[in-house]
C-alpha atoms as a PDB file:
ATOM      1  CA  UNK A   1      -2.852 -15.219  21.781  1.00  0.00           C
ATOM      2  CA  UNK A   2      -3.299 -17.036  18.217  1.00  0.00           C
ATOM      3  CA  UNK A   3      -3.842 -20.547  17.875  1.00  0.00           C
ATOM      4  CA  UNK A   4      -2.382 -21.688  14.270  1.00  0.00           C
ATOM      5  CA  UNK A   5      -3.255 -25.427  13.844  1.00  0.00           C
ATOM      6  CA  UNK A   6      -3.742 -27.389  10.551  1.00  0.00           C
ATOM      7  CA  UNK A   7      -6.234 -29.928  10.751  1.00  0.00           C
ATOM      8  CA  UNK A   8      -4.400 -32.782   9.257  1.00  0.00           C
ATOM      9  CA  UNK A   9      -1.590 -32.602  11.186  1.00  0.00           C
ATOM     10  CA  UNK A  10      -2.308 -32.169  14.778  1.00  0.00           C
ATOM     11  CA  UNK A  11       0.091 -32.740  17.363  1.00  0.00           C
ATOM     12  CA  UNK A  12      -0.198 -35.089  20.099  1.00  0.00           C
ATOM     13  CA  UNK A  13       0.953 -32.544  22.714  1.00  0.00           C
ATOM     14  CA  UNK A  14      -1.859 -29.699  23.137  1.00  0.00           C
ATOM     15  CA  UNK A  15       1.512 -27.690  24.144  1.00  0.00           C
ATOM     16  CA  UNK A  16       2.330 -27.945  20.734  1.00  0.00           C
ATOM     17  CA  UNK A  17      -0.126 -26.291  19.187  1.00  0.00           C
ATOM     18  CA  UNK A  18      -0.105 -23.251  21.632  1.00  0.00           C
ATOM     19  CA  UNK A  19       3.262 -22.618  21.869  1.00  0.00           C
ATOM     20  CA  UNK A  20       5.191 -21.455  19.082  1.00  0.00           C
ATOM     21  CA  UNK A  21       8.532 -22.900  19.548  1.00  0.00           C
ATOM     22  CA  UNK A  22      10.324 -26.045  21.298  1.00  0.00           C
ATOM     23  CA  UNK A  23      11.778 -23.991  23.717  1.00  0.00           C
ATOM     24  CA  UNK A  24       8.340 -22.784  25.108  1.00  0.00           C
ATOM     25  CA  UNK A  25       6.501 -26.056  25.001  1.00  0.00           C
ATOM     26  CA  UNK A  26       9.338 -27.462  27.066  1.00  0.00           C
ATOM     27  CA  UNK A  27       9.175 -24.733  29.836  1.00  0.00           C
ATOM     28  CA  UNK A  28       5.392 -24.932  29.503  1.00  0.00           C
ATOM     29  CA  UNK A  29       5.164 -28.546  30.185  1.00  0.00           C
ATOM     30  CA  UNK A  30       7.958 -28.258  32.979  1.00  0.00           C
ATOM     31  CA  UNK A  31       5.943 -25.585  34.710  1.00  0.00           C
ATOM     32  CA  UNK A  32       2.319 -27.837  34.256  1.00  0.00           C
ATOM     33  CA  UNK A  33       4.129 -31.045  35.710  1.00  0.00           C
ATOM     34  CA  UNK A  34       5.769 -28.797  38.571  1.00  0.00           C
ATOM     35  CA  UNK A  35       2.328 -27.384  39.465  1.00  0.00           C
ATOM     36  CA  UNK A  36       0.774 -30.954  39.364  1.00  0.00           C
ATOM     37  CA  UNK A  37       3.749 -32.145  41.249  1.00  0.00           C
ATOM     38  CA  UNK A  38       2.639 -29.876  44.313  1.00  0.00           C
ATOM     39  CA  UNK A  39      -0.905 -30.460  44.387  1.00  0.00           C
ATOM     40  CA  UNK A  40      -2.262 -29.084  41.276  1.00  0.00           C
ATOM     41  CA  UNK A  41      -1.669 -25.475  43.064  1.00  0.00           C
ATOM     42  CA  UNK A  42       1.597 -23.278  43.971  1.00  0.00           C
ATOM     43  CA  UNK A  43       1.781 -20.010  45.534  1.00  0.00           C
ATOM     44  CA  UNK A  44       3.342 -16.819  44.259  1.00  0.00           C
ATOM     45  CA  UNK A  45       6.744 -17.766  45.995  1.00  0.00           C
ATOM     46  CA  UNK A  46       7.015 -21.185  44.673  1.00  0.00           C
ATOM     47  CA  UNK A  47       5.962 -19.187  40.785  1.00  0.00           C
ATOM     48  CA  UNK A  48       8.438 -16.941  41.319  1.00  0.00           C
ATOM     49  CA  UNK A  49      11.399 -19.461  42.352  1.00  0.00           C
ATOM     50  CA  UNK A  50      10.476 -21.106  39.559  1.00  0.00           C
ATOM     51  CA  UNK A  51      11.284 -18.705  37.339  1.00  0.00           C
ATOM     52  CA  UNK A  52      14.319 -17.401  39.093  1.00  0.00           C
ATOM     53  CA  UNK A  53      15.853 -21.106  38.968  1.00  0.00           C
ATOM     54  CA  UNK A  54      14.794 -20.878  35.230  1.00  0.00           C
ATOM     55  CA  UNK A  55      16.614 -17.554  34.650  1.00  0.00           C
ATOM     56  CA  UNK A  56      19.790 -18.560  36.467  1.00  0.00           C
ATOM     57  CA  UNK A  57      20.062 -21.950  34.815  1.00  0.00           C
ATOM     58  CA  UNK A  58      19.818 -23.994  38.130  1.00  0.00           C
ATOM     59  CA  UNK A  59      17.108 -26.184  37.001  1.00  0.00           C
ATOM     60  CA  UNK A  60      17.499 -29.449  35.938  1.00  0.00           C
ATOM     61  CA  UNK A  61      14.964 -31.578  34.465  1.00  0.00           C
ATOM     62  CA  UNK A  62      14.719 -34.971  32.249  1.00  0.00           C
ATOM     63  CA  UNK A  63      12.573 -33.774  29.243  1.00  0.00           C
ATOM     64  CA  UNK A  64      10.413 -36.224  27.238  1.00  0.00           C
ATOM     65  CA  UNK A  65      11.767 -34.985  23.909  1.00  0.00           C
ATOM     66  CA  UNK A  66      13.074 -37.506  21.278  1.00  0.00           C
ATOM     67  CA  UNK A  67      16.513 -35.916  20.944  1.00  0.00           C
ATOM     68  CA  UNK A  68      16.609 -35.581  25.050  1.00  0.00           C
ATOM     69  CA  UNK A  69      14.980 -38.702  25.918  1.00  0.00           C
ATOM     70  CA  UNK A  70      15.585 -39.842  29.383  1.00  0.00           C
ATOM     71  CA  UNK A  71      18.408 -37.472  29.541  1.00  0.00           C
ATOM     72  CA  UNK A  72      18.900 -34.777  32.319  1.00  0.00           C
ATOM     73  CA  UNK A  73      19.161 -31.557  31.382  1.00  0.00           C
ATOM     74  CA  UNK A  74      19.870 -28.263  32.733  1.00  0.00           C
ATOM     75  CA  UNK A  75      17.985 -25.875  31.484  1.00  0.00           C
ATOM     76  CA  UNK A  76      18.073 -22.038  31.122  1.00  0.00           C
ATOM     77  CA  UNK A  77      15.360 -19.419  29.894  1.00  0.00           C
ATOM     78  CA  UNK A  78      14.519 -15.820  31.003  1.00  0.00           C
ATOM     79  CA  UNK A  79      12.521 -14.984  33.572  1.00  0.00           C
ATOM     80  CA  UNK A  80      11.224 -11.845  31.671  1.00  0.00           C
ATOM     81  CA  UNK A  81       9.934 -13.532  28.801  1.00  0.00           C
ATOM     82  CA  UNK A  82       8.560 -16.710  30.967  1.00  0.00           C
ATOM     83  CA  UNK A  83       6.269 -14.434  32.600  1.00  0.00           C
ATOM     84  CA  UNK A  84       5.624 -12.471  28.962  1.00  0.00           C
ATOM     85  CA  UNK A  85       5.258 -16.044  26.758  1.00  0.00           C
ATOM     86  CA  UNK A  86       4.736 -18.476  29.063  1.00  0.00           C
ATOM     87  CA  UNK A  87       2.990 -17.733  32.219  1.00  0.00           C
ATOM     88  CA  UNK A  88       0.930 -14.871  30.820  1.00  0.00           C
ATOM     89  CA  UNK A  89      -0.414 -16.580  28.031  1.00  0.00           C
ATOM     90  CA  UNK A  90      -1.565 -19.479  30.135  1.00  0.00           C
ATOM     91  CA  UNK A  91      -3.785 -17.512  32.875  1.00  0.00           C
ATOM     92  CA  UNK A  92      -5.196 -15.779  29.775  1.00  0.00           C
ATOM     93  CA  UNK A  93      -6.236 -18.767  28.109  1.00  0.00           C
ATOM     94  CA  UNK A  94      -7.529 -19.964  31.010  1.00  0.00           C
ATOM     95  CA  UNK A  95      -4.918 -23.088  31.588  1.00  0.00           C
ATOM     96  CA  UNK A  96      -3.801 -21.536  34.715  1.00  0.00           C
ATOM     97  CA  UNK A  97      -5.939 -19.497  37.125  1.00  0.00           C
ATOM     98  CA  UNK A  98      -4.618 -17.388  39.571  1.00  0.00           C
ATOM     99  CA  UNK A  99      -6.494 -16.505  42.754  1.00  0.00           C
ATOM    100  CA  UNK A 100      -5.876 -13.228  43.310  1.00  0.00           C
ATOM    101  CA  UNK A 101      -6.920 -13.569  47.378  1.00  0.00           C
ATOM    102  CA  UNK A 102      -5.188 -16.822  47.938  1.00  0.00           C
ATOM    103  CA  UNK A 103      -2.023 -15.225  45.877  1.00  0.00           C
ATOM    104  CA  UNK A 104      -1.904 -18.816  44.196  1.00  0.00           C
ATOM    105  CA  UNK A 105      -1.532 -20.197  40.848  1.00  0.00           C
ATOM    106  CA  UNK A 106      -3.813 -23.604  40.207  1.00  0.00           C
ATOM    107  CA  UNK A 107      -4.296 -25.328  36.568  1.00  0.00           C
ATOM    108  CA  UNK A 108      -7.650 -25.084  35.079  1.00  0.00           C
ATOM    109  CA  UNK A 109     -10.381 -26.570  33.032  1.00  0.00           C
ATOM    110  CA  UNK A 110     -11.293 -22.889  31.868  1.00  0.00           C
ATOM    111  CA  UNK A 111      -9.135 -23.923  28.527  1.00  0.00           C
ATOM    112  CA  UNK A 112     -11.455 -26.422  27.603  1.00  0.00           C
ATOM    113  CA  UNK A 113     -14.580 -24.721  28.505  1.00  0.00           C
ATOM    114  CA  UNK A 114     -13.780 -22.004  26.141  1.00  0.00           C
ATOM    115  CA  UNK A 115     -12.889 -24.117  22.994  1.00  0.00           C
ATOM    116  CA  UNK A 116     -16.270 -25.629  23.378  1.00  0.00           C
ATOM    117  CA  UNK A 117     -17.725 -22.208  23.831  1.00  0.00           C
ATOM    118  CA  UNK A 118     -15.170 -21.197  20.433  1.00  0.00           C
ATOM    119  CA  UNK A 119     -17.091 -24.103  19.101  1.00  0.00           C
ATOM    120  CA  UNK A 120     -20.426 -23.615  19.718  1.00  0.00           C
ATOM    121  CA  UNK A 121     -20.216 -20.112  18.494  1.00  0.00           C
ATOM    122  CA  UNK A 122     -18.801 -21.295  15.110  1.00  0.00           C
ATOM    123  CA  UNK A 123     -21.851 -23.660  15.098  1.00  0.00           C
ATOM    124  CA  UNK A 124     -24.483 -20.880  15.468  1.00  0.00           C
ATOM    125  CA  UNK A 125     -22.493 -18.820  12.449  1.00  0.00           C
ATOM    126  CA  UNK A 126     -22.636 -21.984  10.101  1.00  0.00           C
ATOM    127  CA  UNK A 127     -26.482 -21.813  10.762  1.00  0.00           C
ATOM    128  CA  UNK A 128     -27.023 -17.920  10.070  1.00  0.00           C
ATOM    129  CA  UNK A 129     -28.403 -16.847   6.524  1.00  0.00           C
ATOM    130  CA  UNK A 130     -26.319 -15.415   3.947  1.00  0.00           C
ATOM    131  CA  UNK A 131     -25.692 -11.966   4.186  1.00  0.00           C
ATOM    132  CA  UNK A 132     -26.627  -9.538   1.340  1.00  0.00           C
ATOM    133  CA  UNK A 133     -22.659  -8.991   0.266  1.00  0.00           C
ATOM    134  CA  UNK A 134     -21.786  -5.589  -1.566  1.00  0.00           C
ATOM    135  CA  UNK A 135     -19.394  -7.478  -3.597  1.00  0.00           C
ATOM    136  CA  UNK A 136     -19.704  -6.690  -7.742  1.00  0.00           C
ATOM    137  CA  UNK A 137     -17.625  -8.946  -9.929  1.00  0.00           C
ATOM    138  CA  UNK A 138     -16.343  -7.507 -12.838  1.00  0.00           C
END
């Protein structure tokens, strides 16, 4: 996955600057506070009824979004690309672990740990010499 961001204008919500659209960030967040909600850890079940409630359009949720504020609001997206966009992208960046023996999904610091390893590795290329560049200006 490809993190766009522009350094002068960076979002307050971190699920803003992963996700590409609105939609996403929503479901993102919704899945993040449903997680926290039981215990910071859900099985495969609970993942799975999440996303099936998704799908159908049987979850309702009051989203923090300016034009939604404090509203309820049923929301709808498919299960397909959830697990494609959302879910996927998530364990691979390491915001959501799964255990593959406990069959459980938990959220993780693994995120973090690898933007300061990102970081670091920019720092060591910032201190290596110029390279002897084949490039001839004409």
């Amino acid at each position: 996955m490809v993190i766009l961001f522009d350094l002068f204008n960076i979002p307050e919500d971190i699920l803003e600057i992963i996700f590409a659209t609105k939609q996403q960030k929503i479901v993102a967040n919704l899945l993040i506070n449903y997680i926290k909600e039981n215990g910071g850890e859900i099985g495969k079940t609970e993942m799975s009824l999440f996303a099936t409630r998704l799908h159908e359009g049987n979850l309702i949720a009051e989203i923090e979004e300016l034009s939604y504020k404090s509203k309820k609001v049923k929301l709808s997206y498919n299960k397909r690309q959830f697990y494609d966009r959302i879910l996927t992208p998530m364990k691979s960046m390491g915001i959501i672990n799964y255990n593959l023996y406990k069959k459980t999904y938990k959220i993780s610091d693994n995120f973090n740990n690898e933007m300061i390893r990102i970081g670091t590795m920019w720092l060591e290329e910032l201190k290596k010499p110029a390279k002897k560049s084949k490039i001839t200006f004409i």
